[in-house]
Each structure stands twice: as structure tokens, then as C-alpha cells.
C-alpha atoms as a PDB file:
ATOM      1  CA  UNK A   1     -13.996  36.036  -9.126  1.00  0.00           C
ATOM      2  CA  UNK A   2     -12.921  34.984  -5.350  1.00  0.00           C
ATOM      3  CA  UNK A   3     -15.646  35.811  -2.850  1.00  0.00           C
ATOM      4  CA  UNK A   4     -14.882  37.916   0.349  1.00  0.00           C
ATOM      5  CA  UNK A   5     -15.228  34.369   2.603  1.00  0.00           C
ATOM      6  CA  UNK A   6     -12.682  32.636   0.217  1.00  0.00           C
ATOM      7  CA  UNK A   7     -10.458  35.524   0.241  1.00  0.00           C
ATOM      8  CA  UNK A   8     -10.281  36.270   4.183  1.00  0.00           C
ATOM      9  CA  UNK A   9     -10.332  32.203   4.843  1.00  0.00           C
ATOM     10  CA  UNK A  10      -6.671  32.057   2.389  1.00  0.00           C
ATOM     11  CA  UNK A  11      -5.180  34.936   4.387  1.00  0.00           C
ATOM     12  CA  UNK A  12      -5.718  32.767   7.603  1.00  0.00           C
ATOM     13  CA  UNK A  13      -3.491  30.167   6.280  1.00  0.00           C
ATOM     14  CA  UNK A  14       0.166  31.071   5.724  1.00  0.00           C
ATOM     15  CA  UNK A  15       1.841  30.773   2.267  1.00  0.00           C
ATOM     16  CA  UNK A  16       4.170  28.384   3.251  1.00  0.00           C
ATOM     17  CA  UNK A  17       1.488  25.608   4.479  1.00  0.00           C
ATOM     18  CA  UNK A  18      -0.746  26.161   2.255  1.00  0.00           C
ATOM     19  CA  UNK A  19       1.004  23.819  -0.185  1.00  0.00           C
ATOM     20  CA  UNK A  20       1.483  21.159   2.194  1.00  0.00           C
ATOM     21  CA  UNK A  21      -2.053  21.223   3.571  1.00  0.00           C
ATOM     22  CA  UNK A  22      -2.824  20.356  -0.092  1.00  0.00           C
ATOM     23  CA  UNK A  23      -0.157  17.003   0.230  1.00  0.00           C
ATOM     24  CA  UNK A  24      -1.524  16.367   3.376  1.00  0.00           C
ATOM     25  CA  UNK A  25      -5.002  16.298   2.136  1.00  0.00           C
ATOM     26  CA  UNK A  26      -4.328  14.410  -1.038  1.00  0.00           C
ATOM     27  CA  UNK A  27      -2.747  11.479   1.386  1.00  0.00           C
ATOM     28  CA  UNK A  28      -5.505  11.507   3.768  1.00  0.00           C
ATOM     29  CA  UNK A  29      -8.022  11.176   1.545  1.00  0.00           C
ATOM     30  CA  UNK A  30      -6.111   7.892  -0.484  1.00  0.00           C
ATOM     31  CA  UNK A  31      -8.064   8.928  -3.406  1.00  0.00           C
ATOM     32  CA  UNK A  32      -7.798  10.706  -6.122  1.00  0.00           C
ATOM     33  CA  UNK A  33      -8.773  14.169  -5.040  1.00  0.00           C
ATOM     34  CA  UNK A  34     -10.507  17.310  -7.195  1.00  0.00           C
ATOM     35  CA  UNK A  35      -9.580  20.440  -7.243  1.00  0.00           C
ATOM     36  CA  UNK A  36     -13.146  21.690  -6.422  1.00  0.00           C
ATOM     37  CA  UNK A  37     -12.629  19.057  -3.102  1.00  0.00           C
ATOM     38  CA  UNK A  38      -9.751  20.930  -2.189  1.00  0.00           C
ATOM     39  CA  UNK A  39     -11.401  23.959  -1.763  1.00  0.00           C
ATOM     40  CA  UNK A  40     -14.444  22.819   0.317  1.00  0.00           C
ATOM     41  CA  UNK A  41     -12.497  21.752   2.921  1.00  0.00           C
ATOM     42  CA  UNK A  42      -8.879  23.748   3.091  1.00  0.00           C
ATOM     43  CA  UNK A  43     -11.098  27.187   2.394  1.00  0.00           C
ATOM     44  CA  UNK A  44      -8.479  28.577  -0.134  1.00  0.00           C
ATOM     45  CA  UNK A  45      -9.681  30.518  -3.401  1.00  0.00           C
ATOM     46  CA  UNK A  46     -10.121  28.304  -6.369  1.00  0.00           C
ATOM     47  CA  UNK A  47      -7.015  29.919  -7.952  1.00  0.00           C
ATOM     48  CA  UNK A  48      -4.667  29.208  -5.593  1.00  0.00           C
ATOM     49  CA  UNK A  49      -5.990  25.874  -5.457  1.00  0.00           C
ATOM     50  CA  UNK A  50      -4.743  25.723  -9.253  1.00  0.00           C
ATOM     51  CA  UNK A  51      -1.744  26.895  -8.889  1.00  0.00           C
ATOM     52  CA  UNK A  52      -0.192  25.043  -6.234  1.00  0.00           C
ATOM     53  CA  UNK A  53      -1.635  22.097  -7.675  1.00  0.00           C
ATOM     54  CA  UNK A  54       0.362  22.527 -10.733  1.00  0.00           C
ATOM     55  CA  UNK A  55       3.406  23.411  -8.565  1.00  0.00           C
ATOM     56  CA  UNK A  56       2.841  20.148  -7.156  1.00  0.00           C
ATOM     57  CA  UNK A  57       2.298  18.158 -10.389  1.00  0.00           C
ATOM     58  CA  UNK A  58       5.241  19.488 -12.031  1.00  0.00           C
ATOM     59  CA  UNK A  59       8.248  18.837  -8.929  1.00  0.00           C
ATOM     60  CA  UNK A  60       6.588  15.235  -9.241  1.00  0.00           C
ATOM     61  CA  UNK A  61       5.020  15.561  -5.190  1.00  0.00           C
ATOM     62  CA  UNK A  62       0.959  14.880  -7.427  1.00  0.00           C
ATOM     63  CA  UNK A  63       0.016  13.659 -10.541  1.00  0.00           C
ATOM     64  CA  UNK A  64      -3.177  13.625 -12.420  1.00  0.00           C
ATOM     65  CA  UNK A  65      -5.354  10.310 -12.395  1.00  0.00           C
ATOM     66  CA  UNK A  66      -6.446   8.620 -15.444  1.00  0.00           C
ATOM     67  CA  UNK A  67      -9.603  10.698 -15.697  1.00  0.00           C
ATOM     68  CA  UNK A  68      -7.143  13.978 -16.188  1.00  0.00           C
ATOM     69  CA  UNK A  69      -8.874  16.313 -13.292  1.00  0.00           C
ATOM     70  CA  UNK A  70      -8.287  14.660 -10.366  1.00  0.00           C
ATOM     71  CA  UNK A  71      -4.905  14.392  -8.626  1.00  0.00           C
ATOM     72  CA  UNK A  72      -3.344  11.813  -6.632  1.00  0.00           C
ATOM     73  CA  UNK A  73       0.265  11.028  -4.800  1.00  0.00           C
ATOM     74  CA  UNK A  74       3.432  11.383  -7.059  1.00  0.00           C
ATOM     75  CA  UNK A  75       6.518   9.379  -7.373  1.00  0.00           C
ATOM     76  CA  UNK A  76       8.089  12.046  -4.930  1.00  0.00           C
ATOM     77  CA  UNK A  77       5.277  11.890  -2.527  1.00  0.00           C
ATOM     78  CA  UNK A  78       4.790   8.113  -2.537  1.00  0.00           C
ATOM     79  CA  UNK A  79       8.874   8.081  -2.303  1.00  0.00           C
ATOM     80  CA  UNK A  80       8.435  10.466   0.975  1.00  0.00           C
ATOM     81  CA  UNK A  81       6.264   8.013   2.710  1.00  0.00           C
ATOM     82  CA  UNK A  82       8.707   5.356   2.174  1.00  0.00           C
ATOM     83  CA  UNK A  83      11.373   7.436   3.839  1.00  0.00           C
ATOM     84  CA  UNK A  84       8.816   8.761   6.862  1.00  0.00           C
ATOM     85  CA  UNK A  85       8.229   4.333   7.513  1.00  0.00           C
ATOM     86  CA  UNK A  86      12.102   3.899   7.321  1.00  0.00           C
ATOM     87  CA  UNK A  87      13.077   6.556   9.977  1.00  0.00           C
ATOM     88  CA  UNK A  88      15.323   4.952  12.490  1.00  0.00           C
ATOM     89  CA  UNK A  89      13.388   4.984  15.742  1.00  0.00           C
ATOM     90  CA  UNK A  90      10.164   3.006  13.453  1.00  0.00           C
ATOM     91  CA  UNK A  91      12.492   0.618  11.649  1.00  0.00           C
ATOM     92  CA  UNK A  92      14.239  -0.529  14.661  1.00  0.00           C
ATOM     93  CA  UNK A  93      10.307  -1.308  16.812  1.00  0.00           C
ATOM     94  CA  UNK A  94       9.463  -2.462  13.638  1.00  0.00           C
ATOM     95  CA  UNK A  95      11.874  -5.105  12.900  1.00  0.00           C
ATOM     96  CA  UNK A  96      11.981  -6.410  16.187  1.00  0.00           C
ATOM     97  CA  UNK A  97       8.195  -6.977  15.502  1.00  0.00           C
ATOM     98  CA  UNK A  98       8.815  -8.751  12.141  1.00  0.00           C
ATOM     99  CA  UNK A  99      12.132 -10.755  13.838  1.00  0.00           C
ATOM    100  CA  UNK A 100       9.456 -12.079  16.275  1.00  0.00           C
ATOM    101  CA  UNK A 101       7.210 -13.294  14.065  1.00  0.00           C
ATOM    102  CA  UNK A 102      10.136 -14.984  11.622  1.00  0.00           C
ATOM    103  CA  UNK A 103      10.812 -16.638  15.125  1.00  0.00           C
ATOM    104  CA  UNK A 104       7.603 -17.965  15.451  1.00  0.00           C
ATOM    105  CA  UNK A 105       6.724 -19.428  12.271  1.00  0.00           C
ATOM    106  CA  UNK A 106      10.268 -20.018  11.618  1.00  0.00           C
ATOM    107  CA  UNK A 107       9.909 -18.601   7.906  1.00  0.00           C
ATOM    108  CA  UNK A 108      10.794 -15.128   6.416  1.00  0.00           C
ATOM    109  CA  UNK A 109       8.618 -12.216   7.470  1.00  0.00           C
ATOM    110  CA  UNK A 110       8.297  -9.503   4.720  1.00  0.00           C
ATOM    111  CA  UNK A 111       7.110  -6.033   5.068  1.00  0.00           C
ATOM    112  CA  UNK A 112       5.504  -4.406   1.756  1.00  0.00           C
ATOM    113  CA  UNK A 113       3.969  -0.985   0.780  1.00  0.00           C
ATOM    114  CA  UNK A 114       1.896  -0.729  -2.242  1.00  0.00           C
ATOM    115  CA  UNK A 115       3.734   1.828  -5.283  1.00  0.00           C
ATOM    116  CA  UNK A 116       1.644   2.217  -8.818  1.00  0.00           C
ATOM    117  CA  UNK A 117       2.954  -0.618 -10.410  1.00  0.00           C
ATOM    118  CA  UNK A 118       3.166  -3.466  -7.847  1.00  0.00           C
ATOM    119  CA  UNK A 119       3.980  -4.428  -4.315  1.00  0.00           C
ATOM    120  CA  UNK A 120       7.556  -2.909  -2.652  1.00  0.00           C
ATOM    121  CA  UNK A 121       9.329  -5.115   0.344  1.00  0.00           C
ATOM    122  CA  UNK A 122      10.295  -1.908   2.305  1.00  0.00           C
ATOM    123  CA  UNK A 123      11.835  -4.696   5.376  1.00  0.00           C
ATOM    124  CA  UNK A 124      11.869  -8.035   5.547  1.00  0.00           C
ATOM    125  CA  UNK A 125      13.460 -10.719   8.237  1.00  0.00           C
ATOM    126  CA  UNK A 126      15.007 -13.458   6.764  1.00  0.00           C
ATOM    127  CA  UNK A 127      14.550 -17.225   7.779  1.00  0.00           C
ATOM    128  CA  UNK A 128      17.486 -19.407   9.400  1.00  0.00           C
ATOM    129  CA  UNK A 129      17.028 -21.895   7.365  1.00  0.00           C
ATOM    130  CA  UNK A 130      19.560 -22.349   4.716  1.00  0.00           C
ATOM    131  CA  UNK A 131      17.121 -23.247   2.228  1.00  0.00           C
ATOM    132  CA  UNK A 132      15.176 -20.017   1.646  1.00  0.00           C
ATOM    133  CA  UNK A 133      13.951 -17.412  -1.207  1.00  0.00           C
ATOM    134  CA  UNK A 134      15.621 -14.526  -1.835  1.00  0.00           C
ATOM    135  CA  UNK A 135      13.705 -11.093  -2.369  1.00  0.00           C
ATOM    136  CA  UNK A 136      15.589  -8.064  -1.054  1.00  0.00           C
ATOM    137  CA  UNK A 137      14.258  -4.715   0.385  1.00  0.00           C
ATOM    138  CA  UNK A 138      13.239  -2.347  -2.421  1.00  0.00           C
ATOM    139  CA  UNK A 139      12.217  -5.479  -4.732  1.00  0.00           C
ATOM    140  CA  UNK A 140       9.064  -4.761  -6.554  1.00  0.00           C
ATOM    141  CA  UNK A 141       6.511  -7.717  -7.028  1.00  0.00           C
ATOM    142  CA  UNK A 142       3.205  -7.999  -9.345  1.00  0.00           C
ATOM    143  CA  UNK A 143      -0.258  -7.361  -7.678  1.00  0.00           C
ATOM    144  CA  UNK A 144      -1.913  -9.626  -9.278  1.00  0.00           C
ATOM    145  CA  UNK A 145       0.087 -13.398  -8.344  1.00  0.00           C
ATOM    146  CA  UNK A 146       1.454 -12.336  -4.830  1.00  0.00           C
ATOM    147  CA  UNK A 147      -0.261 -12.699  -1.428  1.00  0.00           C
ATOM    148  CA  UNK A 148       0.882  -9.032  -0.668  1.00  0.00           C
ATOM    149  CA  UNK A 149      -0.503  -7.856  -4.119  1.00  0.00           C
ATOM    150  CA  UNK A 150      -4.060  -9.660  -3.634  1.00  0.00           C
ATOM    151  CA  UNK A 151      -4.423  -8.546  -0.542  1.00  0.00           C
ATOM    152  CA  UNK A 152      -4.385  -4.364  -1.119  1.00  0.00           C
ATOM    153  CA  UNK A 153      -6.488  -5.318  -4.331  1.00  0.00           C
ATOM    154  CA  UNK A 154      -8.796  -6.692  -2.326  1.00  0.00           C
ATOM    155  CA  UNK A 155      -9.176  -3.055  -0.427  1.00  0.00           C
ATOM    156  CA  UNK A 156      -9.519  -1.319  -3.674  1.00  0.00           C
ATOM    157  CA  UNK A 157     -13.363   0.612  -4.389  1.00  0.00           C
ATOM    158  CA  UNK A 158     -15.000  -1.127  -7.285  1.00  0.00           C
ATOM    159  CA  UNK A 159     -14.316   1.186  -9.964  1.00  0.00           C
ATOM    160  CA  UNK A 160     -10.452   1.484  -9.399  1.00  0.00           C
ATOM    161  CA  UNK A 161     -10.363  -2.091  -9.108  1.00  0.00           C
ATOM    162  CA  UNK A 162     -11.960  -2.497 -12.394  1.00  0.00           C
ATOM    163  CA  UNK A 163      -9.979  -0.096 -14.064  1.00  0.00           C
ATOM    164  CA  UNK A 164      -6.598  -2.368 -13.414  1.00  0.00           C
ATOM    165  CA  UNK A 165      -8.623  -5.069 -14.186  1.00  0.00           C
ATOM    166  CA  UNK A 166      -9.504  -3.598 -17.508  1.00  0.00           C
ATOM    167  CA  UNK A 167      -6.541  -1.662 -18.252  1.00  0.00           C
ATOM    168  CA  UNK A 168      -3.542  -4.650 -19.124  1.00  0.00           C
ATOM    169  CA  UNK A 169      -3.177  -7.608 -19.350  1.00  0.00           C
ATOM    170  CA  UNK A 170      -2.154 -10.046 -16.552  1.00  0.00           C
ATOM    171  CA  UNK A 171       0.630 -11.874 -17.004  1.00  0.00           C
ATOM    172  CA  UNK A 172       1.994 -15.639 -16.052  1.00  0.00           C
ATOM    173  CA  UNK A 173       4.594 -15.824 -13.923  1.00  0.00           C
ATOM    174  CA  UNK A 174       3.758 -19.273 -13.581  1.00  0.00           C
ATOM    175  CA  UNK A 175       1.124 -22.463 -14.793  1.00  0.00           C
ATOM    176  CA  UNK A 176      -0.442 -21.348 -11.420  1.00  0.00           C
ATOM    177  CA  UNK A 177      -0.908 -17.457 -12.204  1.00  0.00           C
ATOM    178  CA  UNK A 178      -4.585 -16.571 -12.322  1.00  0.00           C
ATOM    179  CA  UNK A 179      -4.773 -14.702 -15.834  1.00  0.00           C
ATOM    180  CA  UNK A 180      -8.391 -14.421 -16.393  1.00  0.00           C
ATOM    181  CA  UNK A 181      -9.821 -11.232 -14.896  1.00  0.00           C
ATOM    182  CA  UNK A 182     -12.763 -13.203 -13.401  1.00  0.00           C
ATOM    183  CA  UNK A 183     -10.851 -15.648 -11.583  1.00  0.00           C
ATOM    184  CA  UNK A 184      -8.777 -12.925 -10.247  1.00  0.00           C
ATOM    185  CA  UNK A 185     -12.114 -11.100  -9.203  1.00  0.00           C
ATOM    186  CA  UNK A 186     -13.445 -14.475  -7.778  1.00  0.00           C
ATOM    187  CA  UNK A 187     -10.250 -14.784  -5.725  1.00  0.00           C
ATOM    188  CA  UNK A 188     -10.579 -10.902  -4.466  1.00  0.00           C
ATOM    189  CA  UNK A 189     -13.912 -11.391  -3.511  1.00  0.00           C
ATOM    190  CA  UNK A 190     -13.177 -14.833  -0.665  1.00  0.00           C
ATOM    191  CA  UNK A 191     -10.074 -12.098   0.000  1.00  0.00           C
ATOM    192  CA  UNK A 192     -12.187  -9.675   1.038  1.00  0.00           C
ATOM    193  CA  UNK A 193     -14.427 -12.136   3.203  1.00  0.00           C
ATOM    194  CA  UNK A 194     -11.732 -13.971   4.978  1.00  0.00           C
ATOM    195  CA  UNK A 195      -9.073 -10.908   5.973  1.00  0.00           C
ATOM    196  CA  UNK A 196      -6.151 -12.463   3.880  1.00  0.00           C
ATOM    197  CA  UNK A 197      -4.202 -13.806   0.864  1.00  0.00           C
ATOM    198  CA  UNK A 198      -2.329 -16.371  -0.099  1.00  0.00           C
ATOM    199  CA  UNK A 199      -0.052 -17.200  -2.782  1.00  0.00           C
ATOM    200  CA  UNK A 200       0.147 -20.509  -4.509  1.00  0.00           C
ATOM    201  CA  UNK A 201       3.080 -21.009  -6.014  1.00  0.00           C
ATOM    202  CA  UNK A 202       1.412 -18.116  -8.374  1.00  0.00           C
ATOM    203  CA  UNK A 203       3.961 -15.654  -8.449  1.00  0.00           C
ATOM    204  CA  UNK A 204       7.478 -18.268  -7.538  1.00  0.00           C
ATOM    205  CA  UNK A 205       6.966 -22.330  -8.310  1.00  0.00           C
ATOM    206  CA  UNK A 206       8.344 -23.592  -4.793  1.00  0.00           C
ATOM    207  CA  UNK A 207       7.096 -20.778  -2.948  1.00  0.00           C
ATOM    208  CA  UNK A 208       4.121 -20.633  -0.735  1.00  0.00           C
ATOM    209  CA  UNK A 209       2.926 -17.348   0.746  1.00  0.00           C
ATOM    210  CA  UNK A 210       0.136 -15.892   3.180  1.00  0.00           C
ATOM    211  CA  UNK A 211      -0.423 -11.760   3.938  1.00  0.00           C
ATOM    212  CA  UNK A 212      -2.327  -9.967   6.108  1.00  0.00           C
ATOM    213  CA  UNK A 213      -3.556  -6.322   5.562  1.00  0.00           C
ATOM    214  CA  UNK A 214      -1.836  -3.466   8.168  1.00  0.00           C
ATOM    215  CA  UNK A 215      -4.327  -0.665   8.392  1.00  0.00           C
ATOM    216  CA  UNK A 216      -3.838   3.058   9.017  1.00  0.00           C
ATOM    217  CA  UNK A 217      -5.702   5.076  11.763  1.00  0.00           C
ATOM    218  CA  UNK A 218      -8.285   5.508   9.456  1.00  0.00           C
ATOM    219  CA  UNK A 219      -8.770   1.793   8.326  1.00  0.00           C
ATOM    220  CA  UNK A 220      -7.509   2.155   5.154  1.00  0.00           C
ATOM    221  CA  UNK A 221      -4.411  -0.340   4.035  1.00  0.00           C
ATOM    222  CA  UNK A 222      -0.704   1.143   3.926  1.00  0.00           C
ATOM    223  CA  UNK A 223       1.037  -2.118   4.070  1.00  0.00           C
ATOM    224  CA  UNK A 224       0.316  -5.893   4.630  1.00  0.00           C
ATOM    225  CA  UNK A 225       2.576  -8.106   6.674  1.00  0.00           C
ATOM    226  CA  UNK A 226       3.755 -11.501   4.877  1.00  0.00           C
ATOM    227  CA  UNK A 227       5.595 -14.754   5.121  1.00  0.00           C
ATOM    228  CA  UNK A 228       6.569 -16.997   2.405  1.00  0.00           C
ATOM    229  CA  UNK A 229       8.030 -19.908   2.377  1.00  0.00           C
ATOM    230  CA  UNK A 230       9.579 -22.984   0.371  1.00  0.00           C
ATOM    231  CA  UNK A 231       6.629 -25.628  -0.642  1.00  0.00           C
ATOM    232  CA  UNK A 232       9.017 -28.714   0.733  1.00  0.00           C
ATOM    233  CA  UNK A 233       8.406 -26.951   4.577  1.00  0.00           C
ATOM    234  CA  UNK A 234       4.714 -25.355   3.766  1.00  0.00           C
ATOM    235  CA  UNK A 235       2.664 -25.805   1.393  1.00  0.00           C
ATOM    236  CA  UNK A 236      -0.147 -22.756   1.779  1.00  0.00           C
ATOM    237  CA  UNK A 237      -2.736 -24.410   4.511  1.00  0.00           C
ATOM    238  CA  UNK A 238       0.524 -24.850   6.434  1.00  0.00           C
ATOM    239  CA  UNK A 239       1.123 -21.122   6.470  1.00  0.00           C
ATOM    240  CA  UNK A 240      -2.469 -20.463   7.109  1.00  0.00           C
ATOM    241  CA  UNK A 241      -1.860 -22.095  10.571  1.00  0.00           C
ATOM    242  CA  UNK A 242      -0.024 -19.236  11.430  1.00  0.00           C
ATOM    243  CA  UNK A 243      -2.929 -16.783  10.755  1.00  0.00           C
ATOM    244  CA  UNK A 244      -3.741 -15.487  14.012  1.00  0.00           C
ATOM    245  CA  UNK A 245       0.619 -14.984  14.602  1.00  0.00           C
ATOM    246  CA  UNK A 246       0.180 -12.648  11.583  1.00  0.00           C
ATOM    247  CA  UNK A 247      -2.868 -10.857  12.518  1.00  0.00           C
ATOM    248  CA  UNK A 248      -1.421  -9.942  15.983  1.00  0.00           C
ATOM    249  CA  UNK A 249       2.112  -8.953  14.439  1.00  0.00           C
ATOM    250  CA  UNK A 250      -0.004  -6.768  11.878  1.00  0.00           C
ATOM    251  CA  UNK A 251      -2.146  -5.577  15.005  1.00  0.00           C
ATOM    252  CA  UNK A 252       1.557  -4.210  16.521  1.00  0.00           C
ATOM    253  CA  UNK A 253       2.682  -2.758  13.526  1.00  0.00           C
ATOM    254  CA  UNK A 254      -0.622  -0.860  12.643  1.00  0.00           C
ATOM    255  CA  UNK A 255      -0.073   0.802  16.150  1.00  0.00           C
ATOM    256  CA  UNK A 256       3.289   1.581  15.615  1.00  0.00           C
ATOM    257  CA  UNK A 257       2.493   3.188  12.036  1.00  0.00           C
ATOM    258  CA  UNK A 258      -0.060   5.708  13.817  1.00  0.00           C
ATOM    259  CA  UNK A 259       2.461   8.544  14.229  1.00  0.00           C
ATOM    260  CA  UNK A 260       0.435   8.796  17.845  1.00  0.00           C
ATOM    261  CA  UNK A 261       3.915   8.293  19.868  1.00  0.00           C
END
């Protein structure tokens, strides 16, 4: 039975927001969210809270987490946010950002967002060398063997990082691909300590790679900021040198991806 509060709190909020309150909630949080959450803080009646949810769930905006009550982002949601990054007026400040660090370092400077299954280069600015990697926009790259990848594991609680940990298998994409959950946890850990990732020819033989995390107003990661390069030009201490040219780019970008303009 909805109590009087509940009731007289839902008719303050109109229909038509109440659903996106819920979406807007759901991405604030960056967890999986309950139900029971959802009313605490948006005030509506457990019912409705059940209802839109499902609405949600089934046009593909939420869906459920692995322990089946709790709801997260859905491929419509997540695909949302990728559209909101790529307006025009963001993409233009944003590239300029990325063209100036590619300018710097003289390699190519990769944008990435983190999907379910792996890493996606939303922009990238290539390097004018002739000799260079190719990995379009919209390419999607492993967690688990790429700078990028590493780097939002490494931001992960404890318990969803041990539940990809536990939950597959991870694969070689090269001799240098750490495989063994352990060593992967080992490497996460000096992550976490040192503010970025690199890649060692884990994910590419030839290729060399460092990332650095962009946060959200809230200090939680929505993208990291990246440049790889050929081994014959940098091997990965090489790229490291550019550390603090990455950490100021990322800086720049993490102010631009406030929304507070």
C-alpha cells in the first residue's frame, strides 16, 4: 500500500520526468542501482518505481545486473552518452585538445569511452608519420591488454572487478598478454598507485601505449585519454616521458566534459 508522503511526493513530479529522473539517477550513481534506492531519493511510490523501470528495461534505455534486482545503463542509454560527447560544439574543443597533444608527442592521440564489453575510440588524432597503427573511431578494444582498458579497471570497486575477473577467461592477443588473473590484479593494483597504464606490446606486437584516466565532476572515470605508438619510435618508458602532456590534456578535457558551459 503507498503511504500518504509517497503518494503526495509522486504528484509533485510530473509524469513525463519522472522516467527520466530514473535515467538520470541510474547514470549518476555509475552503479548498479535498486529499485528500493530509487525510491529513497526520487520520493516516488514503490509501484511506479516498478513500472517505469520495466518500461525502461524493455526499450533497452536499463538492464538488470548480474545479481537480477539491480539495474544499470542499457545499450540505448550507454549509446545516448556517446551521442551527448559527439555533439558538434564538444567534438570540435575536443579535438583541437587531442590535435595538440598528437602535436606534442608527435604520436596518435586516442579518445576512448568504456561500453560492457571493452574499450570504444569515440575520437582519435592521427600521427604524421607515415608509419603508424590504424584503429578507427567506433573500434572496440579488450580491457584487459590495452592501456585504455587497464586503466578504467583500475577504477572499478572490488567486487565488480572480481566479478570480470572471475567471470571469462582472458585471452592472448599476444606472448605479452597478461592471462593469469593475478598478474592482471598485480598490474591493476601499481595502476591504481601511479594514475596510469601502459600497454606493452600486450594487446598489438609493435605497438606501445600509455593512458590516462579523464574524470567526471564527480571523480568517477568516463573516458581516459591515450597515445600509442610504433615500438621502432617508443618503446613504453619513452611514452611515459610524455606523462605530465597527458595529464594536462586529460585535465582540459575533464573540464570540457562537465556540461558546466
Amino acid at each position: 500500500m503507498v503511504s500518504t508522503d509517497a503518494s503526495q511526493r509522486e504528484t509533485q513530479i510530473p509524469t513525463n520526468l519522472r522516467l527520466l529522473l530514473i535515467l538520470e539517477e541510474v547514470a549518476r550513481r555509475g552503479v548498479p542501482v535498486k529499485p528500493a534506492e530509487l525510491v529513497d531519493t526520487l520520493g516516488l511510490a514503490k509501484p511506479t518505481i516498478h513500472r517505469l523501470l520495466q518500461t525502461a528495461e524493455a526499450e533497452g534505455f536499463l538492464q538488470r545486473d548480474l545479481d537480477g534486482r539491480s539495474y544499470g545503463p542499457g545499450p540505448r542509454l550507454r549509446q545516448l552518452s556517446v551521442n551527448t560527447m559527439s555533439a558538434e560544439h564538444l567534438r570540435t574543443a575536443r579535438l583541437a585538445i587531442l590535435r595538440g597533444i598528437a602535436d606534442e608527442v608527435g604520436e596518435t592521440c586516442n579518445l576512448a569511452i568504456p561500453d560492457r564489453e571493452g574499450m570504444i575510440y569515440l575520437d582519435r588524432v592521427e600521427t604524421k608519420w607515415p608509419l603508424r597503427i590504424q584503429l578507427p573511431i567506433g573500434t572496440q578494444v579488450p580491457f584487459h591488454c590495452t592501456a585504455s582498458g587497464k586503466m578504467y579497471l583500475s577504477t572499478l570497486r572490488q567486487k565488480t572487478l572480481d566479478g570480470y575477473l572471475s567471470a571469462r577467461k582472458l585471452l592472448p592477443q599476444t606472448d605479452h598478454t597478461l592471462t593469469r588473473p593475478k598478474a592482471l590484479r598485480d598490474e591493476i593494483t601499481l595502476i591504481s598507485q601511479n594514475g596510469y597504464s601502459t600497454d606493452n606490446e600486450e594487446f598489438m606486437l609493435g605497438m606501445s601505449a600509455i593512458a590516462v584516466p579523464i574524470f567526471d565532476a564527480n571523480k568517477r572515470l568516463v573516458a581516459t585519454l591515450s597515445v600509442h605508438a610504433p615500438t621502432q619510435r617508443h618503446d613504453v618508458d619513452g611514452l611515459v616521458l610524455f606523462l605530465e602532456t597527458l595529464q594536462r590534456g586529460a585535465k582540459k578535457l575533464s573540464n570540457l566534459l562537465s556540461f558546466d558551459q
